[in-house]
N, C-alpha and C. Protein backbone atom coordinates (compact mmCIF):
# COMPACT_ATOMS: atom_id res chain seq x y z
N UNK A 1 0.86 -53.92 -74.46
CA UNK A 1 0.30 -55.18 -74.02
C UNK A 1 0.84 -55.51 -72.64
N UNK A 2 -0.31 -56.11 -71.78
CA UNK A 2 0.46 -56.42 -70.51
C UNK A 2 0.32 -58.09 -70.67
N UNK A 3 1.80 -58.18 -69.60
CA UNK A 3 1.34 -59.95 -69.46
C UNK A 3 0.94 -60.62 -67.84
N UNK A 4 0.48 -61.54 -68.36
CA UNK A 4 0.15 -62.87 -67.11
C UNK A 4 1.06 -63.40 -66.82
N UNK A 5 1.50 -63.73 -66.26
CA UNK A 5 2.72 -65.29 -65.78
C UNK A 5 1.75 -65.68 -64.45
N UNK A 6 1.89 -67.09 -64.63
CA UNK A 6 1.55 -68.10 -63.70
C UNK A 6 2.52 -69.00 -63.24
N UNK A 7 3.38 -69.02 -62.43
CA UNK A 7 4.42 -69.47 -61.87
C UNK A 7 3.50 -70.63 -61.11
N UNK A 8 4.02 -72.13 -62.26
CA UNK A 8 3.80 -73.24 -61.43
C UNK A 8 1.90 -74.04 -61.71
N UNK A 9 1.46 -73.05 -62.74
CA UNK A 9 -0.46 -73.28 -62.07
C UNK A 9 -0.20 -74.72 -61.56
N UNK A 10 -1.22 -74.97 -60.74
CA UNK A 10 -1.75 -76.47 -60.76
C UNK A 10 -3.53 -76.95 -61.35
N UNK A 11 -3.83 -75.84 -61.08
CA UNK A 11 -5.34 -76.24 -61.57
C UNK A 11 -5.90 -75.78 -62.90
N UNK A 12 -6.30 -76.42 -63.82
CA UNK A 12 -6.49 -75.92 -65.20
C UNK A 12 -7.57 -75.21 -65.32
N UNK A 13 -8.40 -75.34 -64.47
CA UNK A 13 -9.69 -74.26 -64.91
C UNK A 13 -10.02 -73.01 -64.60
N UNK A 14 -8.72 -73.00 -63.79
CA UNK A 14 -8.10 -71.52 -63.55
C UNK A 14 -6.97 -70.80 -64.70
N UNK A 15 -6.42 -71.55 -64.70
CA UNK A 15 -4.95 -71.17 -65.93
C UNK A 15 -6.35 -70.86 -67.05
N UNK A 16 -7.43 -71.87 -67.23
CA UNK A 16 -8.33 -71.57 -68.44
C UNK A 16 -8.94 -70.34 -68.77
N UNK A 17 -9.58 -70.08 -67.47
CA UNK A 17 -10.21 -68.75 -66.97
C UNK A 17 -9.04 -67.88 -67.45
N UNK A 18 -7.83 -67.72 -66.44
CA UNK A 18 -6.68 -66.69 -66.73
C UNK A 18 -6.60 -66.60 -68.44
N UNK A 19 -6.04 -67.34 -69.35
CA UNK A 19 -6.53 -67.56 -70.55
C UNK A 19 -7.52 -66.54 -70.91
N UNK A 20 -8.76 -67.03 -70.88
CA UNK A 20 -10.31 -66.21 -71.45
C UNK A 20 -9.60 -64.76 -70.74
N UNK A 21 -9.31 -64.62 -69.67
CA UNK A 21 -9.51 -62.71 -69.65
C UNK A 21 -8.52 -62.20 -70.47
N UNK A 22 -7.13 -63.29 -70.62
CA UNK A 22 -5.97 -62.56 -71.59
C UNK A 22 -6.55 -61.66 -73.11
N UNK A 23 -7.71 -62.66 -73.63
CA UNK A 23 -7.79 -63.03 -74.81
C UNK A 23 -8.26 -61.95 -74.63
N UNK A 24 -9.69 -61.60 -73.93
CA UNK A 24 -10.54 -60.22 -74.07
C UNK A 24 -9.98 -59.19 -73.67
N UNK A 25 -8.52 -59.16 -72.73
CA UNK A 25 -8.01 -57.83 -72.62
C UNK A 25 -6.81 -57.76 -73.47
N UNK A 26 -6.26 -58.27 -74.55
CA UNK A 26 -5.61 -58.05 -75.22
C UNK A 26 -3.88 -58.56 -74.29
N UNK A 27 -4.02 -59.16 -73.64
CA UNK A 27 -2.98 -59.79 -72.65
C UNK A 27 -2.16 -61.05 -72.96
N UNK A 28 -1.11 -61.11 -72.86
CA UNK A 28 -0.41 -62.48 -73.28
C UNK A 28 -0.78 -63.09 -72.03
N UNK A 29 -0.64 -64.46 -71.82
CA UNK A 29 -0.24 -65.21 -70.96
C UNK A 29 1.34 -66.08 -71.14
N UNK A 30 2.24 -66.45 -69.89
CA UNK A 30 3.38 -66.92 -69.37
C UNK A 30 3.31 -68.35 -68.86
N UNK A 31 3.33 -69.12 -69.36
CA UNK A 31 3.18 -70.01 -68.25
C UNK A 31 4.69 -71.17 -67.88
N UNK A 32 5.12 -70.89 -66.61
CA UNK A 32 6.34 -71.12 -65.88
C UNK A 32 6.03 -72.75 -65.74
N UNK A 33 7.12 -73.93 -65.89
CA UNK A 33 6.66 -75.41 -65.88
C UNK A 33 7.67 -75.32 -64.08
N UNK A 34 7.30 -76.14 -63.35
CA UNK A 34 5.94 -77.34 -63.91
C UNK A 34 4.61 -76.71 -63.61
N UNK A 35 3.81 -77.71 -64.89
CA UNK A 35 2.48 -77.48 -64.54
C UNK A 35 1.49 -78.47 -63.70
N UNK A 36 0.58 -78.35 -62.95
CA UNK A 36 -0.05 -79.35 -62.18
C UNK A 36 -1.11 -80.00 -63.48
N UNK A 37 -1.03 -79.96 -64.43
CA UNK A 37 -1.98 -80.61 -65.43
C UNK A 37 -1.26 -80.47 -66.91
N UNK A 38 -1.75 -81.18 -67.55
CA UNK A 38 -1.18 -80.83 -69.36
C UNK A 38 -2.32 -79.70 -69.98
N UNK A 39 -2.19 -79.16 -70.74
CA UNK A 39 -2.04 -77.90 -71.82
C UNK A 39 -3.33 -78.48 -72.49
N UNK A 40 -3.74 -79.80 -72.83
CA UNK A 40 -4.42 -80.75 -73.49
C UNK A 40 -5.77 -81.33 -72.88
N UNK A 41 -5.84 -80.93 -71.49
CA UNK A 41 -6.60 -81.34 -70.28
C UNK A 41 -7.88 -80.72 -70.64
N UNK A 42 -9.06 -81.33 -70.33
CA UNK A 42 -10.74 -80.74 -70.75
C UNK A 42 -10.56 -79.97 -69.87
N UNK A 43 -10.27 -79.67 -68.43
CA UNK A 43 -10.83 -78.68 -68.20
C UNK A 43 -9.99 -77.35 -68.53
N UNK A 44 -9.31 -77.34 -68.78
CA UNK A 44 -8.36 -76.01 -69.66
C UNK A 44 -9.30 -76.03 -70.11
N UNK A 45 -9.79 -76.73 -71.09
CA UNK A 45 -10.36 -76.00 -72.65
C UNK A 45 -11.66 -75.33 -72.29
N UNK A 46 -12.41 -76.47 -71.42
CA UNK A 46 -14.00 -75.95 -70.87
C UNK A 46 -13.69 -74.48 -70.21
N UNK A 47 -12.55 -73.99 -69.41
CA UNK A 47 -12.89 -73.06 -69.38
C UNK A 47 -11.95 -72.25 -69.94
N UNK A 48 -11.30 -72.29 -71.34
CA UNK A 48 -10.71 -71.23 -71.95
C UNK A 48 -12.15 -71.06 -73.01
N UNK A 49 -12.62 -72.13 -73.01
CA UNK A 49 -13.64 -72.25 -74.46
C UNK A 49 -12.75 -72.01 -75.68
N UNK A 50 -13.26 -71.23 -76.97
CA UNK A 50 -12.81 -71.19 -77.81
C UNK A 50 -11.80 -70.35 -77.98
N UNK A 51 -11.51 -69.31 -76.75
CA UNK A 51 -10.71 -68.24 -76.90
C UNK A 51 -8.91 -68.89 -76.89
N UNK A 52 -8.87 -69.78 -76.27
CA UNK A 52 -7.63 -70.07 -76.38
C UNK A 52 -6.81 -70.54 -77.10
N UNK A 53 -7.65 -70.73 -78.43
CA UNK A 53 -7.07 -70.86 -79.73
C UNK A 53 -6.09 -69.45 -80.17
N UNK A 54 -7.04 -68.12 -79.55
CA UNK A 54 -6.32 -67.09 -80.35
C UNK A 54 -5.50 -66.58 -79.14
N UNK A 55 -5.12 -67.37 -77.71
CA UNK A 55 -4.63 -66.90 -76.94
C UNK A 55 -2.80 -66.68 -76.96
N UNK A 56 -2.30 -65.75 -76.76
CA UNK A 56 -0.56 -65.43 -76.80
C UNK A 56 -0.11 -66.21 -75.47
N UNK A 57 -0.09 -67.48 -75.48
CA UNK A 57 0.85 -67.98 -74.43
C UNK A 57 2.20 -68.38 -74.66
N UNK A 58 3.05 -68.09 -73.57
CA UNK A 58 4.24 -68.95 -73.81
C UNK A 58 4.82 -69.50 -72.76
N UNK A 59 5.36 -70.63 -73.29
CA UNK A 59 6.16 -71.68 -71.83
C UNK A 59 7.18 -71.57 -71.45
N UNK A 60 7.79 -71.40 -70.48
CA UNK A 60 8.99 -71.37 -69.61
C UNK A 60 9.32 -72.94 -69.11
N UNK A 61 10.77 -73.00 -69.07
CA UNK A 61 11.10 -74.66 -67.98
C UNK A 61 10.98 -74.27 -66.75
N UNK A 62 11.47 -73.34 -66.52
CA UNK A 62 11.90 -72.97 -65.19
C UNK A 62 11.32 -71.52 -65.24
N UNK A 63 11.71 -70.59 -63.70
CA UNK A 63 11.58 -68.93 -63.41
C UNK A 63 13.21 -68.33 -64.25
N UNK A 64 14.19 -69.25 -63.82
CA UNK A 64 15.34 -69.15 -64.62
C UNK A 64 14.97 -68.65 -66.00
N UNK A 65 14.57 -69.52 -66.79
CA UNK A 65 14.44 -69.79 -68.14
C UNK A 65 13.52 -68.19 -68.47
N UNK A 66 12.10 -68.01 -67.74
CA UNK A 66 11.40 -66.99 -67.91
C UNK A 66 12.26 -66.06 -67.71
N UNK A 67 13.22 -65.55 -66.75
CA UNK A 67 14.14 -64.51 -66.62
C UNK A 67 15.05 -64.18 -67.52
N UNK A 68 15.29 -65.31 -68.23
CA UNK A 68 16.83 -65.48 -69.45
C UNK A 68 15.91 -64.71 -70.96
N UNK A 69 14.82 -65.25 -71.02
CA UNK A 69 14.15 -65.19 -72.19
C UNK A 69 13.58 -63.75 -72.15
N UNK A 70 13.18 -62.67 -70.78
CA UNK A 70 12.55 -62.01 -70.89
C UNK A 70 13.73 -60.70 -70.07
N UNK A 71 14.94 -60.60 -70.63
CA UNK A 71 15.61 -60.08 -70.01
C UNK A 71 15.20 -58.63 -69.63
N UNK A 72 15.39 -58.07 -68.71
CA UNK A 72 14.93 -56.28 -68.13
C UNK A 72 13.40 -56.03 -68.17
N UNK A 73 12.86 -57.06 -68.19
CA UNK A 73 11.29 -57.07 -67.95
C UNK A 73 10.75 -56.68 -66.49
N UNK A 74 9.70 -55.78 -66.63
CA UNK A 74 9.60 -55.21 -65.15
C UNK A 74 8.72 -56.07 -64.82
N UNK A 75 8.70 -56.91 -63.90
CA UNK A 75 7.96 -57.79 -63.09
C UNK A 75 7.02 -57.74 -62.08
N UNK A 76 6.06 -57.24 -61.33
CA UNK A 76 5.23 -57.25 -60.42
C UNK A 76 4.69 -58.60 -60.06
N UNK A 77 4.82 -59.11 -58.89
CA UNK A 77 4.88 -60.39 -57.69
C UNK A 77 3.50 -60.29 -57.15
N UNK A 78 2.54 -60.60 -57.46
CA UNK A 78 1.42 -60.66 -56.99
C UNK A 78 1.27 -61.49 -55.87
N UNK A 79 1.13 -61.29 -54.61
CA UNK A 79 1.30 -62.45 -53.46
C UNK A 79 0.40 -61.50 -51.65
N UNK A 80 0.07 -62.64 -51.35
CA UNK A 80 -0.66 -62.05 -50.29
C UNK A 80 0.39 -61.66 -48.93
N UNK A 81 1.63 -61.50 -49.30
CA UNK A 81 3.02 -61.19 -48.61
C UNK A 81 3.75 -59.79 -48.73
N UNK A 82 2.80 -59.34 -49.91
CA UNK A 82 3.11 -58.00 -50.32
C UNK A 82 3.10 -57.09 -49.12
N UNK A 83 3.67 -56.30 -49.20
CA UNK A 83 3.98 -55.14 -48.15
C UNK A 83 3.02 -53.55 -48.84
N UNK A 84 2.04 -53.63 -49.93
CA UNK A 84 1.69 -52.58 -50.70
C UNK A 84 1.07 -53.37 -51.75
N UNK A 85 -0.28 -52.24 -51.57
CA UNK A 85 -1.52 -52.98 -52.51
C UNK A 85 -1.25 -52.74 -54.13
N UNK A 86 -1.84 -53.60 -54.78
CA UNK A 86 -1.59 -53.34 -56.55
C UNK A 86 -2.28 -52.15 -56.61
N UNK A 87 -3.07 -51.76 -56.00
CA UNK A 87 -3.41 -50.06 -56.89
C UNK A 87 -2.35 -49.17 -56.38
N UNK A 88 -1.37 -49.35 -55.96
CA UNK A 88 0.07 -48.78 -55.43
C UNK A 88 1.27 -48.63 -56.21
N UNK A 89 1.03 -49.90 -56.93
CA UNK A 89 2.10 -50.26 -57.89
C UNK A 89 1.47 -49.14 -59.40
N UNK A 90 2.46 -48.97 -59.95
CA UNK A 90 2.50 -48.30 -61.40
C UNK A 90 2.57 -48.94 -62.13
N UNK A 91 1.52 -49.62 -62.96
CA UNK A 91 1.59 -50.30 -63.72
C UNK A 91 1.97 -49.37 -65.54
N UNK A 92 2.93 -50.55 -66.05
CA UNK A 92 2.95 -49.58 -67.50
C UNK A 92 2.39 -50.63 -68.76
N UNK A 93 2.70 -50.03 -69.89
CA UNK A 93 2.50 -51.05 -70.95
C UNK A 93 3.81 -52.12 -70.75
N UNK A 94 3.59 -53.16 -71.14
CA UNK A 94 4.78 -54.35 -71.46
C UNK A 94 5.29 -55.15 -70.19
N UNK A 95 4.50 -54.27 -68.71
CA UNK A 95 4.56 -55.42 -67.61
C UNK A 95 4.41 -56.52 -67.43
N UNK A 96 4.67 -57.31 -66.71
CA UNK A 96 4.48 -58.69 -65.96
C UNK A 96 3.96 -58.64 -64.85
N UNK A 97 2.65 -59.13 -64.77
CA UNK A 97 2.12 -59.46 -63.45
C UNK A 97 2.25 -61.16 -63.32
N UNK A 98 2.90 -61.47 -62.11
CA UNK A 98 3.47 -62.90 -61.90
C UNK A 98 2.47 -63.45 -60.84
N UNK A 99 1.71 -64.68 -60.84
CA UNK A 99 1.00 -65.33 -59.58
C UNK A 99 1.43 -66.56 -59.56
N UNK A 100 1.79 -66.98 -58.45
CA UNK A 100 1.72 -68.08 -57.74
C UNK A 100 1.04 -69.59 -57.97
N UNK A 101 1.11 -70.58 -57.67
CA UNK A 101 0.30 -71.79 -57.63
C UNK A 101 -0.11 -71.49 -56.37
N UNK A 102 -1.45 -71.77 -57.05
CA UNK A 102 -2.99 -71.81 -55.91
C UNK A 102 -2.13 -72.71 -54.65
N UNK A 103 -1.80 -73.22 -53.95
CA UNK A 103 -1.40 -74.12 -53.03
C UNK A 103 -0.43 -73.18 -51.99
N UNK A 104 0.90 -72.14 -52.96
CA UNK A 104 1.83 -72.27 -52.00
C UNK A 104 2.10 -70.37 -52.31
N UNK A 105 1.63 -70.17 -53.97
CA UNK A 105 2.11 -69.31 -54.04
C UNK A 105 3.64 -68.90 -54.57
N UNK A 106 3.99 -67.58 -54.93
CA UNK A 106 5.08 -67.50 -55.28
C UNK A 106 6.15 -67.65 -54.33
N UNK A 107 7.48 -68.37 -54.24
CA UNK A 107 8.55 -68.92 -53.73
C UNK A 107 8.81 -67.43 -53.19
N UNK A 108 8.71 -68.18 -51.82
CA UNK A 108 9.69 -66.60 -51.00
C UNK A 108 10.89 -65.93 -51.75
N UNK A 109 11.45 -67.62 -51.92
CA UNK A 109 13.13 -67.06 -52.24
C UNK A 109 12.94 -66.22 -53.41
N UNK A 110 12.20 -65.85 -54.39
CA UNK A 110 11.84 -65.08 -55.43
C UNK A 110 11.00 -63.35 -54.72
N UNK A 111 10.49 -63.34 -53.90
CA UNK A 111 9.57 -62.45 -53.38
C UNK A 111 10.74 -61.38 -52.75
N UNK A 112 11.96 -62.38 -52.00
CA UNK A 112 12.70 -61.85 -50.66
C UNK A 112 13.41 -60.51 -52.19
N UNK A 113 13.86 -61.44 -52.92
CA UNK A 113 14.72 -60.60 -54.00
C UNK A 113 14.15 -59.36 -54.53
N UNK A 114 12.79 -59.06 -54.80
CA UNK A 114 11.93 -57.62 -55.10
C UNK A 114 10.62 -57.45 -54.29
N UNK A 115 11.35 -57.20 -52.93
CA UNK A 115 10.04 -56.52 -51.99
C UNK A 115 9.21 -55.38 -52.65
N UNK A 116 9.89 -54.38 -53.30
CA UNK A 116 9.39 -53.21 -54.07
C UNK A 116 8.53 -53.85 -55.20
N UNK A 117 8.59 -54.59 -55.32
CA UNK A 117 7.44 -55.01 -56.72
C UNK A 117 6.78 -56.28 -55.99
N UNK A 118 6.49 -56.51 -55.02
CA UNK A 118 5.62 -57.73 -54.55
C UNK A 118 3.56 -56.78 -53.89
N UNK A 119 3.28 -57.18 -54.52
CA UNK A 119 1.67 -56.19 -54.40
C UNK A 119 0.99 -57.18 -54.03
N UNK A 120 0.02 -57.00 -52.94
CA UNK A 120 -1.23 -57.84 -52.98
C UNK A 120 -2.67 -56.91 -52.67
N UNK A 121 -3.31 -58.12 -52.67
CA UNK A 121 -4.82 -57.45 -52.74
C UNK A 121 -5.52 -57.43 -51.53
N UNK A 122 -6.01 -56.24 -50.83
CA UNK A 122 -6.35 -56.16 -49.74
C UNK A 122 -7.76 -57.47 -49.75
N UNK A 123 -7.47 -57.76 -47.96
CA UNK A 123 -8.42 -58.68 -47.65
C UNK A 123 -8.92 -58.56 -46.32
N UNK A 124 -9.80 -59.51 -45.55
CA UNK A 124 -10.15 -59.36 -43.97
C UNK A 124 -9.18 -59.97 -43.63
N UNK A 125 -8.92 -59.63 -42.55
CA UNK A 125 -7.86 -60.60 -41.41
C UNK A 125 -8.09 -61.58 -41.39
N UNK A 126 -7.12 -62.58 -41.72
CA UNK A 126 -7.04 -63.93 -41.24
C UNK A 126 -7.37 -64.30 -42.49
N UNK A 127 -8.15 -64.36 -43.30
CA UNK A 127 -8.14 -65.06 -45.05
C UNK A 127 -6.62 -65.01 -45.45
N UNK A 128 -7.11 -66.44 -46.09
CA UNK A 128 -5.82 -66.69 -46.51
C UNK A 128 -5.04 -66.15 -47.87
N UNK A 129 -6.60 -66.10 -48.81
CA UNK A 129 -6.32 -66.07 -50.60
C UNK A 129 -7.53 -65.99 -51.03
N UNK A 130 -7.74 -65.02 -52.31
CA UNK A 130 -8.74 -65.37 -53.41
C UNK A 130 -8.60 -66.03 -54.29
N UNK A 131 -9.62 -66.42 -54.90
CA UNK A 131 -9.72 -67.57 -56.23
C UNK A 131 -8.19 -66.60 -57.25
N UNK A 132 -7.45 -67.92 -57.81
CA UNK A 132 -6.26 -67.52 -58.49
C UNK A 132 -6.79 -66.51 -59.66
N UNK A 133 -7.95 -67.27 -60.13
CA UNK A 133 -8.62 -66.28 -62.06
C UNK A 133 -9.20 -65.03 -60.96
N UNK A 134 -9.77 -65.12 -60.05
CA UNK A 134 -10.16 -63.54 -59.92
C UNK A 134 -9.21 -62.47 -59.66
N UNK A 135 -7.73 -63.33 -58.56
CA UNK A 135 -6.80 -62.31 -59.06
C UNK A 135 -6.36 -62.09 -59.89
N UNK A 136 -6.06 -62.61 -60.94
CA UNK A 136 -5.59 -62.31 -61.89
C UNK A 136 -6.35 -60.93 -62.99
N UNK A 137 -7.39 -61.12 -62.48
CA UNK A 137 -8.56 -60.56 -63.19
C UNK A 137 -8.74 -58.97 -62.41
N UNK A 138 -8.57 -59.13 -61.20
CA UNK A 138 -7.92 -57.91 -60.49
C UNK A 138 -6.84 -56.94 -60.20
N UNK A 139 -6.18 -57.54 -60.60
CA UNK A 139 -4.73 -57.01 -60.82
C UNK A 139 -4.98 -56.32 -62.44
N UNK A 140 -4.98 -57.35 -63.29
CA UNK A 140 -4.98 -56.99 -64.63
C UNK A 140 -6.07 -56.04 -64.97
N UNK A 141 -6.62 -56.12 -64.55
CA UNK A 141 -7.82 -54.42 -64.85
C UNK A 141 -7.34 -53.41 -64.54
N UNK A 142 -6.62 -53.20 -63.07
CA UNK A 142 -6.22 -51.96 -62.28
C UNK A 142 -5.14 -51.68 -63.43
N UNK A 143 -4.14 -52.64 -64.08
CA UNK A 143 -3.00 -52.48 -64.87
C UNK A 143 -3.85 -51.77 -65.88
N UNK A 144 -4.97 -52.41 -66.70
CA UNK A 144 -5.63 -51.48 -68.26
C UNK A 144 -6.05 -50.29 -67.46
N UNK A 145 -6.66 -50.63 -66.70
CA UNK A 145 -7.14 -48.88 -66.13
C UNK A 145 -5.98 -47.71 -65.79
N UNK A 146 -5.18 -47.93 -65.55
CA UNK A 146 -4.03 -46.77 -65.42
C UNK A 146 -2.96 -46.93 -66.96
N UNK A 147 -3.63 -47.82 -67.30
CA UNK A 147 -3.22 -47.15 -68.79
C UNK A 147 -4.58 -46.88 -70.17
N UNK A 148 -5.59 -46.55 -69.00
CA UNK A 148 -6.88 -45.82 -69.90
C UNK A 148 -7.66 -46.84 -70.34
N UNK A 149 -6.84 -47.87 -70.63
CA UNK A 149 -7.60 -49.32 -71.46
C UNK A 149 -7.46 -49.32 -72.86
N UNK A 150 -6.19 -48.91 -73.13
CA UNK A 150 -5.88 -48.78 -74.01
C UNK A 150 -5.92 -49.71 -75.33
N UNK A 151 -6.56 -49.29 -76.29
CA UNK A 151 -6.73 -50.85 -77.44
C UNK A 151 -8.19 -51.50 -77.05
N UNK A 152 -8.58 -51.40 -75.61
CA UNK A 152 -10.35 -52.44 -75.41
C UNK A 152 -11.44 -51.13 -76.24
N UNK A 153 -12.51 -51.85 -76.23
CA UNK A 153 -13.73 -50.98 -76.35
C UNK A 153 -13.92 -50.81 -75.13
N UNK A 154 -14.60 -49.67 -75.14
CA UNK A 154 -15.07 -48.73 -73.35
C UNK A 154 -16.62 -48.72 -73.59
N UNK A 155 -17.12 -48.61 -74.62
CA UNK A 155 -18.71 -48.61 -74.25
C UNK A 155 -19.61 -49.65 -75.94
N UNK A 156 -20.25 -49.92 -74.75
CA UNK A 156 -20.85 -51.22 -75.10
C UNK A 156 -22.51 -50.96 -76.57
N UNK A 157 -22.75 -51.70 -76.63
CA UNK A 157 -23.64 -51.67 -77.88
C UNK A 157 -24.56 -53.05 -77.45
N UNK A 158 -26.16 -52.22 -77.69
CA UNK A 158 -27.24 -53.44 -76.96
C UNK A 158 -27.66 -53.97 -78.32
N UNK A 159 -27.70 -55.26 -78.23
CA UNK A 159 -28.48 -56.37 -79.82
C UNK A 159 -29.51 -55.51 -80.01
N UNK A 160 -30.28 -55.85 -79.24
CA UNK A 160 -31.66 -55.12 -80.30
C UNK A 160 -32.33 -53.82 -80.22
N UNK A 161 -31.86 -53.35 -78.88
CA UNK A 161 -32.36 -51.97 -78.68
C UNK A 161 -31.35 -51.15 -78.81
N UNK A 162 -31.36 -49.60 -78.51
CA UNK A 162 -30.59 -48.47 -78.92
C UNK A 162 -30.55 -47.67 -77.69
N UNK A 163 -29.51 -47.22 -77.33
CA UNK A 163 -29.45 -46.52 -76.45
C UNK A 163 -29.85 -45.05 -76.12
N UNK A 164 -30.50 -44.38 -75.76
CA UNK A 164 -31.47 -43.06 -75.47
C UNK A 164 -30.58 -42.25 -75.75
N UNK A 165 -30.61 -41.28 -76.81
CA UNK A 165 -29.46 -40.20 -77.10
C UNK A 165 -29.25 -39.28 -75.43
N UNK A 166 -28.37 -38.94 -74.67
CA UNK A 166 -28.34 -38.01 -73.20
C UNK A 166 -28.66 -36.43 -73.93
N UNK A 167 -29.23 -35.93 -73.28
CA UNK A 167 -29.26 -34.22 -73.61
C UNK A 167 -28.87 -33.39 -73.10
């Protein structure tokens, strides 16, 4: 299983989103306080929908607290400060991919400490950031894909029609 951490979210319909992809890729979610909204907030739910009932989250007070609780956990720093793209990084089973609050991002003073595990996602010059749920959603695929996708279904099944046997 890989995990999410969200260091800080502020916006819930992102943490919601992050949520919904945990659920369908078999992913925990982390979530580091403070949060910019409560846990209880409509738009969490509108966009976890129903999945976040069966979602694996857990809360941290602090990055402290996440570090104490998750001792020798290999961490990957998702940040647009990275020095080396996530399809660079080796992702394994039982990782941590860590993101930022949409606003500021992950705390240097955390980044300065594991340059070797800080990855970001290539962009054009001069952009600043992508939407927080699509990184998350980017990162965390490249992670199932170099480990095969291990545990998802890989091929799909149509409602009413059947798919053409190949010859």
């Amino acid at each position: 299983m890989l995990n999410i951490v969200l260091h800080e979210p502020e916006i819930p319909s992102n943490t919601g989103n992050i949520g919904r992809t945990c659920v369908a890729s078999g992913s925990a979610l982390h979530l580091i306080h403070p949060l910019g909204f409560a846990l209880s907030e409509r738009n969490l739910a509108r966009a976890g929908m129903d999945y976040w009932k069966r979602l694996s989250v857990t809360e941290y007070a602090n990055y402290e607290d996440f570090l104490r609780k998750n001792p020798g956990a290999r961490v990957w720093y998702a940040t647009t400060k990275g020095r080396k793209t996530y399809a660079e990084a080796d992702f394994r089973d039982g990782d941590f991919i860590m993101f930022g609050k949409e606003s500021a991002g992950i705390p240097e003073e955390i980044l300065i400490e594991h340059p070797e595990q800080c990855i970001r996602i290539p962009m054009c010059t001069g952009e600043r950031s992508l939407n927080l749920a699509n990184s998350a959603a980017i990162v965390l695929y490249e992670a199932l894909r170099q480990n095969d996708f291990r545990g998802l279904e890989t091929e799909g099944q149509l409602h009413r029609l059947h798919w053409k046997e190949e010859k």
